[in-house]
PDB file of N, CA and C in Angstrom:
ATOM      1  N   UNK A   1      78.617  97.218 131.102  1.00  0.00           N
ATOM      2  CA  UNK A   1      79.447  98.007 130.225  1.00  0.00           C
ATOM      3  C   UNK A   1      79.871  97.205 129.000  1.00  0.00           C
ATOM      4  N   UNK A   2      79.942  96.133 128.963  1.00  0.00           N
ATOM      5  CA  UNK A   2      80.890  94.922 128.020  1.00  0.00           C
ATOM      6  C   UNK A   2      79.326  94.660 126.941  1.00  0.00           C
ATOM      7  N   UNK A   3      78.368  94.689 127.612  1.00  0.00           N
ATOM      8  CA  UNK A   3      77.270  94.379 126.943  1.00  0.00           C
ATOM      9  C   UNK A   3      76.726  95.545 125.968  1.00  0.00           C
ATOM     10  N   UNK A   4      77.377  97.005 126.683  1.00  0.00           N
ATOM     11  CA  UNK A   4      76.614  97.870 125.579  1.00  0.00           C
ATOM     12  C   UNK A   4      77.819  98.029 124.668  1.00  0.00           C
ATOM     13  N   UNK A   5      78.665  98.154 125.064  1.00  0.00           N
ATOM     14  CA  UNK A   5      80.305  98.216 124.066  1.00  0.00           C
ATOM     15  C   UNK A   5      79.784  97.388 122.935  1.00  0.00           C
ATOM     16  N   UNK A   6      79.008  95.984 123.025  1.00  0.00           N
ATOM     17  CA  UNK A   6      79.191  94.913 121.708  1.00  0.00           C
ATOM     18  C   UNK A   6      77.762  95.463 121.140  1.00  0.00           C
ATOM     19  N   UNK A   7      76.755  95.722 121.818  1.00  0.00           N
ATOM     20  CA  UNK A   7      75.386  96.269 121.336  1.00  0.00           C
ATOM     21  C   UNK A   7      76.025  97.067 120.380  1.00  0.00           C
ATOM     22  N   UNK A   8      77.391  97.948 120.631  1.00  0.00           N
ATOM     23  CA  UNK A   8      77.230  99.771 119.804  1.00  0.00           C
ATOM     24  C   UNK A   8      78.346  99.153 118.523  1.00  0.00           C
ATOM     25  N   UNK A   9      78.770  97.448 118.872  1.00  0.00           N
ATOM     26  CA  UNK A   9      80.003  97.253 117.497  1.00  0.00           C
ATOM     27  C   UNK A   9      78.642  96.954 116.784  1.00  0.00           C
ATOM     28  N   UNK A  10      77.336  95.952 117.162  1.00  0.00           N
ATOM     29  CA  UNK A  10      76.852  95.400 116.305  1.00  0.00           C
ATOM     30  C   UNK A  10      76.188  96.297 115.775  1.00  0.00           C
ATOM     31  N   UNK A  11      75.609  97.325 116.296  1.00  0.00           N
ATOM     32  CA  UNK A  11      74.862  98.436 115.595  1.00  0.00           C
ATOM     33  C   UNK A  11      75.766  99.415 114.454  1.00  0.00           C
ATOM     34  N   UNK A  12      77.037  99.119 114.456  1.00  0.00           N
ATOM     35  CA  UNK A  12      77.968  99.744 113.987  1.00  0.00           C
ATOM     36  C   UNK A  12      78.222  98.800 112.450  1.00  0.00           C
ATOM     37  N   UNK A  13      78.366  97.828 113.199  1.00  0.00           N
ATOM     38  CA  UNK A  13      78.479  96.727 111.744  1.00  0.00           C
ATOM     39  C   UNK A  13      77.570  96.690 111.063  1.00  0.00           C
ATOM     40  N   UNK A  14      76.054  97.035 111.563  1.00  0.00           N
ATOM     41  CA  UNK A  14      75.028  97.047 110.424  1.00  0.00           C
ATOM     42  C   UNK A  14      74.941  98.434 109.489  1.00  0.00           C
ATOM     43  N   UNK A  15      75.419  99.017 110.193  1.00  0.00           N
ATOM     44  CA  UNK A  15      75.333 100.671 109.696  1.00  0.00           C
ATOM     45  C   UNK A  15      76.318 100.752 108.637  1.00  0.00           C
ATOM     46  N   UNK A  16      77.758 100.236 108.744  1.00  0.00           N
ATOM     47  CA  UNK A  16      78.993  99.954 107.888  1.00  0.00           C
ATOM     48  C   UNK A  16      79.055  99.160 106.553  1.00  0.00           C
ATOM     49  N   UNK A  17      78.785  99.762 105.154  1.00  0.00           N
ATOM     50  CA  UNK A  17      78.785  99.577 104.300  1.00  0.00           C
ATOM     51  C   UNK A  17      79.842  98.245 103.954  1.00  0.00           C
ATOM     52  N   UNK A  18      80.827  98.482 104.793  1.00  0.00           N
ATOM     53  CA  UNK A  18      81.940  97.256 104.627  1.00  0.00           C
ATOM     54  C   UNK A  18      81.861  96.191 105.320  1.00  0.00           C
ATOM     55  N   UNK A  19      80.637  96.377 105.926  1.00  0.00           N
ATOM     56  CA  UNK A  19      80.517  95.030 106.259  1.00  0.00           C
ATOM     57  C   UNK A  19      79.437  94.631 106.040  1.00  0.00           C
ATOM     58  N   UNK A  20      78.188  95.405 105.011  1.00  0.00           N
ATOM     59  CA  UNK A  20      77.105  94.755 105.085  1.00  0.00           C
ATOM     60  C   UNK A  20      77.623  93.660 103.537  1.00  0.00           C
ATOM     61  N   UNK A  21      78.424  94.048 102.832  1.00  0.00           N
ATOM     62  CA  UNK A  21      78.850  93.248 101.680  1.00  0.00           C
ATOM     63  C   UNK A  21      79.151  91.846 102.458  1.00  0.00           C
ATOM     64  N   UNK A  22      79.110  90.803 101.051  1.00  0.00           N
ATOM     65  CA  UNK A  22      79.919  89.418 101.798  1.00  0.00           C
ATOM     66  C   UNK A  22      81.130  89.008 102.069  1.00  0.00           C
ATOM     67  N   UNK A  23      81.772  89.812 101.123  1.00  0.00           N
ATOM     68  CA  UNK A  23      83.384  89.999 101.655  1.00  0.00           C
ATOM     69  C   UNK A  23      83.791  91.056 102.958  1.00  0.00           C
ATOM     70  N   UNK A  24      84.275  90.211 103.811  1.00  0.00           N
ATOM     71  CA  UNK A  24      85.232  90.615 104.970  1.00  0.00           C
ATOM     72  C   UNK A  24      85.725  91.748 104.968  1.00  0.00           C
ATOM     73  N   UNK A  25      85.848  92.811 105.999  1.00  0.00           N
ATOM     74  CA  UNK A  25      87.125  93.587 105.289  1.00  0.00           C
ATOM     75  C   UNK A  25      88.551  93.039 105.631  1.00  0.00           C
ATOM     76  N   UNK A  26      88.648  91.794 106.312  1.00  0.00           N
ATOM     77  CA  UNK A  26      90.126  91.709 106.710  1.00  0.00           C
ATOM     78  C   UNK A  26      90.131  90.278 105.346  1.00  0.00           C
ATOM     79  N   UNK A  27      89.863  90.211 104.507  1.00  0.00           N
ATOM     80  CA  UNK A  27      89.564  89.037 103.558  1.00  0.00           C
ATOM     81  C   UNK A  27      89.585  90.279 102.133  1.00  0.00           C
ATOM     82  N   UNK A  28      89.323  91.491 102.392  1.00  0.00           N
ATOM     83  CA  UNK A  28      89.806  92.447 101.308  1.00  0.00           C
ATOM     84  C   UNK A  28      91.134  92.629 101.588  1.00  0.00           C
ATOM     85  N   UNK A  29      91.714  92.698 103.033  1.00  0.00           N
ATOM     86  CA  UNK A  29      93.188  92.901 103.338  1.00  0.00           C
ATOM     87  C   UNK A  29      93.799  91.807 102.876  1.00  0.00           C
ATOM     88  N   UNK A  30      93.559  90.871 102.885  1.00  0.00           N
ATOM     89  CA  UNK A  30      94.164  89.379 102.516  1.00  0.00           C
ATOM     90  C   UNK A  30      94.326  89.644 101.235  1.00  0.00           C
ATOM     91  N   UNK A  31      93.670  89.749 100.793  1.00  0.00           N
ATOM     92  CA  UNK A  31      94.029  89.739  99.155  1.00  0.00           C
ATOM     93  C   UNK A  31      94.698  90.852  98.956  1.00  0.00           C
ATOM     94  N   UNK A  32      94.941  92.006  99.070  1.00  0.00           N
ATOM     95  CA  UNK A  32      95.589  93.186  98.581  1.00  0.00           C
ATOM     96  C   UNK A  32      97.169  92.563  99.339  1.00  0.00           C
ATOM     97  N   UNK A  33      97.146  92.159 100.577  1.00  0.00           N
ATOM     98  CA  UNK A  33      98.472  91.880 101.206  1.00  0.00           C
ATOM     99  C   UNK A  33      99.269  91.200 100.296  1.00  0.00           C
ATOM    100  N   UNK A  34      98.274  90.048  99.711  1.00  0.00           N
ATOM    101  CA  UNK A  34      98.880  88.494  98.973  1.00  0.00           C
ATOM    102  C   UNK A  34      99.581  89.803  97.064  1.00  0.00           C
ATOM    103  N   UNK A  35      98.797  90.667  96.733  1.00  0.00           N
ATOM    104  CA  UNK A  35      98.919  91.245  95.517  1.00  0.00           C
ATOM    105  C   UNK A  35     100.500  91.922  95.964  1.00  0.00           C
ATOM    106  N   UNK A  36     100.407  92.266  97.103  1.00  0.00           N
ATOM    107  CA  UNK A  36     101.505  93.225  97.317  1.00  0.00           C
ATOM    108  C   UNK A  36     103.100  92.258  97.663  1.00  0.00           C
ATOM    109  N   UNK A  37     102.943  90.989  98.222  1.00  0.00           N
ATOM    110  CA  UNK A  37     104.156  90.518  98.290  1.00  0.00           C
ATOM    111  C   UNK A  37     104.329  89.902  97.021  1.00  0.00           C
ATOM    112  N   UNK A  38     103.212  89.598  95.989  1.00  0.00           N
ATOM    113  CA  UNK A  38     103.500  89.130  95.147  1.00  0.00           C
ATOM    114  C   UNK A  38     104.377  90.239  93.895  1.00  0.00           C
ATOM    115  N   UNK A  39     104.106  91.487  93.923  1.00  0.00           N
ATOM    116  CA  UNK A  39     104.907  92.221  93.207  1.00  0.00           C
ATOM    117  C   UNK A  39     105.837  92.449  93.854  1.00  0.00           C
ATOM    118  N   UNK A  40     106.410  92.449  94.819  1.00  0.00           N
ATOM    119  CA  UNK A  40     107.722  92.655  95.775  1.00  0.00           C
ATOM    120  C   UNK A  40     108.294  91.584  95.439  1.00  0.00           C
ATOM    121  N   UNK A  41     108.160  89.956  95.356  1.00  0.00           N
ATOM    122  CA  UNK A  41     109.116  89.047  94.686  1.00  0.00           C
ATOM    123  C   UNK A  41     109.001  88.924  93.685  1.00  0.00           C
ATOM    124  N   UNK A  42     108.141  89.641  92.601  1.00  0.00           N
ATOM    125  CA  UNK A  42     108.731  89.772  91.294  1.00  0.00           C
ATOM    126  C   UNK A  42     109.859  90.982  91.057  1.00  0.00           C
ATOM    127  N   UNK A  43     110.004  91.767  92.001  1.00  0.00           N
ATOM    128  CA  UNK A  43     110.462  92.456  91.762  1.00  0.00           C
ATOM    129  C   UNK A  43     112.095  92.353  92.789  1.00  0.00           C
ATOM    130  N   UNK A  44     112.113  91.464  93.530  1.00  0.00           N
ATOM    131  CA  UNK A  44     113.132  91.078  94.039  1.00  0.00           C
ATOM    132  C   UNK A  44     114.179  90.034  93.105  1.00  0.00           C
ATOM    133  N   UNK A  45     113.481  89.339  92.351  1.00  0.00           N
ATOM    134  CA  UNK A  45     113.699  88.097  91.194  1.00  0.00           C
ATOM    135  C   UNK A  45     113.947  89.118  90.017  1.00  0.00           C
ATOM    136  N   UNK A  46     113.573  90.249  89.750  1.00  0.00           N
ATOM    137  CA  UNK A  46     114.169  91.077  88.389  1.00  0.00           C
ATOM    138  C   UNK A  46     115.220  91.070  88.785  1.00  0.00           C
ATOM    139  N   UNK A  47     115.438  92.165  89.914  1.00  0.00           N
ATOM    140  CA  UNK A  47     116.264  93.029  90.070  1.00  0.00           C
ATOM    141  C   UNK A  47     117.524  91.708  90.532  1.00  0.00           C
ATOM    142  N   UNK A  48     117.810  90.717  91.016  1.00  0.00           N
ATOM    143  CA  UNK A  48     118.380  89.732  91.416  1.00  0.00           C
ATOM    144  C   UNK A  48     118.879  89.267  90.271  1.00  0.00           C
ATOM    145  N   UNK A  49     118.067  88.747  89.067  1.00  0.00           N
ATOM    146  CA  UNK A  49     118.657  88.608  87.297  1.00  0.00           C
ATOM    147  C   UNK A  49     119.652  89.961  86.788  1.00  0.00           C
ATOM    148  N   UNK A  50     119.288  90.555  86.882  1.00  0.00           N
ATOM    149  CA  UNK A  50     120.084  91.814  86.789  1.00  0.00           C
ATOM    150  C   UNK A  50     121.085  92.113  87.344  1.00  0.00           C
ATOM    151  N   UNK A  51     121.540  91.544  88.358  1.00  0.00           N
ATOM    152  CA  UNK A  51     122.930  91.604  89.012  1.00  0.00           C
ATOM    153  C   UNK A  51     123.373  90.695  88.540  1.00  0.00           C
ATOM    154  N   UNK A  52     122.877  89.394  88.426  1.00  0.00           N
ATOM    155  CA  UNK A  52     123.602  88.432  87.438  1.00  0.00           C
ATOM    156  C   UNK A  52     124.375  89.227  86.567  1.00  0.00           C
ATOM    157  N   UNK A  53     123.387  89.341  85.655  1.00  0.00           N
ATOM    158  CA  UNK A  53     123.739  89.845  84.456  1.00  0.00           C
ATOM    159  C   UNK A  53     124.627  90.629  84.533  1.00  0.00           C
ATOM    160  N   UNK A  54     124.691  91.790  85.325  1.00  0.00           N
ATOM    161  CA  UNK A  54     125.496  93.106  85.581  1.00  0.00           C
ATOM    162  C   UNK A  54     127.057  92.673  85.707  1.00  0.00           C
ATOM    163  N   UNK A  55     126.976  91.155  86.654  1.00  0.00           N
ATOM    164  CA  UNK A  55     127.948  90.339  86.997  1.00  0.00           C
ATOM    165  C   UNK A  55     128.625  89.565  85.953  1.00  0.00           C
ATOM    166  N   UNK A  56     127.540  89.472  84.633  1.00  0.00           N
ATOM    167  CA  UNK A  56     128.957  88.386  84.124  1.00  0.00           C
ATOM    168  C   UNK A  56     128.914  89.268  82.836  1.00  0.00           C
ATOM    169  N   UNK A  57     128.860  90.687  82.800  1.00  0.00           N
ATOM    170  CA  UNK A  57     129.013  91.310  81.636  1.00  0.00           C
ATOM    171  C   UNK A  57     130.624  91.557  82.477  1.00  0.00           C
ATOM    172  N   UNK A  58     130.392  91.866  83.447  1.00  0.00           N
ATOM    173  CA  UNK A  58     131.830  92.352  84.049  1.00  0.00           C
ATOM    174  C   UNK A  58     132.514  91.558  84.065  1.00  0.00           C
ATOM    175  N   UNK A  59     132.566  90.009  84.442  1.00  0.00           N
ATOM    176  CA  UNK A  59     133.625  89.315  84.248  1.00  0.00           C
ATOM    177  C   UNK A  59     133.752  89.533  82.745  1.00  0.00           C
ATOM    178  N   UNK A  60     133.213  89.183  81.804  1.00  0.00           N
ATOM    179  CA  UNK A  60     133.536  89.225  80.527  1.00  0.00           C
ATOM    180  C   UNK A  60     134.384  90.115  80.221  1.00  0.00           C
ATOM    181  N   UNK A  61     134.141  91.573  80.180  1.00  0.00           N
ATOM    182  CA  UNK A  61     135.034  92.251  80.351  1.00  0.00           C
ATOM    183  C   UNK A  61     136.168  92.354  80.804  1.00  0.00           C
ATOM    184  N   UNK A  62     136.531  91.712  81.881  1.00  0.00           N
ATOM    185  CA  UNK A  62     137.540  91.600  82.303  1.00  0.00           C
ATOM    186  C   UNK A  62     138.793  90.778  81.955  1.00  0.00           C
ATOM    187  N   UNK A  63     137.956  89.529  81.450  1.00  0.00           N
ATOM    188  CA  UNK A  63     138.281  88.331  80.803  1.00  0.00           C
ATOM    189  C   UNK A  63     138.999  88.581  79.655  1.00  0.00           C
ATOM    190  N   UNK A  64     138.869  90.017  78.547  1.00  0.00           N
ATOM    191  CA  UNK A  64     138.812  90.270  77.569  1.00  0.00           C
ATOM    192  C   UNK A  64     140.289  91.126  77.776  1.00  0.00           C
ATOM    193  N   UNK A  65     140.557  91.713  78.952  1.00  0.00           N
ATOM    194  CA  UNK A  65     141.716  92.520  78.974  1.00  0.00           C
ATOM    195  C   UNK A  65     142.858  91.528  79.103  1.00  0.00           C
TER     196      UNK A  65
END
């Protein structure tokens, strides 16, 4: 049973467009993963400047009364 299960992945992997390429598909996941945390801490680092900011417009303000 274990022997035809891997016969029907390998016949499967040749048939599979995504894997007859040289890139991986878990090496296409790698990279889209790495794109995706990388806009999530740019976008954690905006939005983080921005409370700064948000923060010392308000003290200022306050400073001013």
């Amino acid at each position: 049973m274990a022997m035809e299960c891997r016969q029907n992945f390998q016949n499967y992997v040749k048939t599979n467009p995504m894997y007859k390429d040289s890139n991986r598909p878990w090496t296409i996941i790698e990279r889209l993963s790495e794109r995706i945390i990388d806009e999530l801490l740019k976008e954690v680092a905006t939005e983080a400047k921005l409370d700064i900011m948000i923060n010392d417009i308000y003290n200022m303000e306050l400073q001013r009364e």
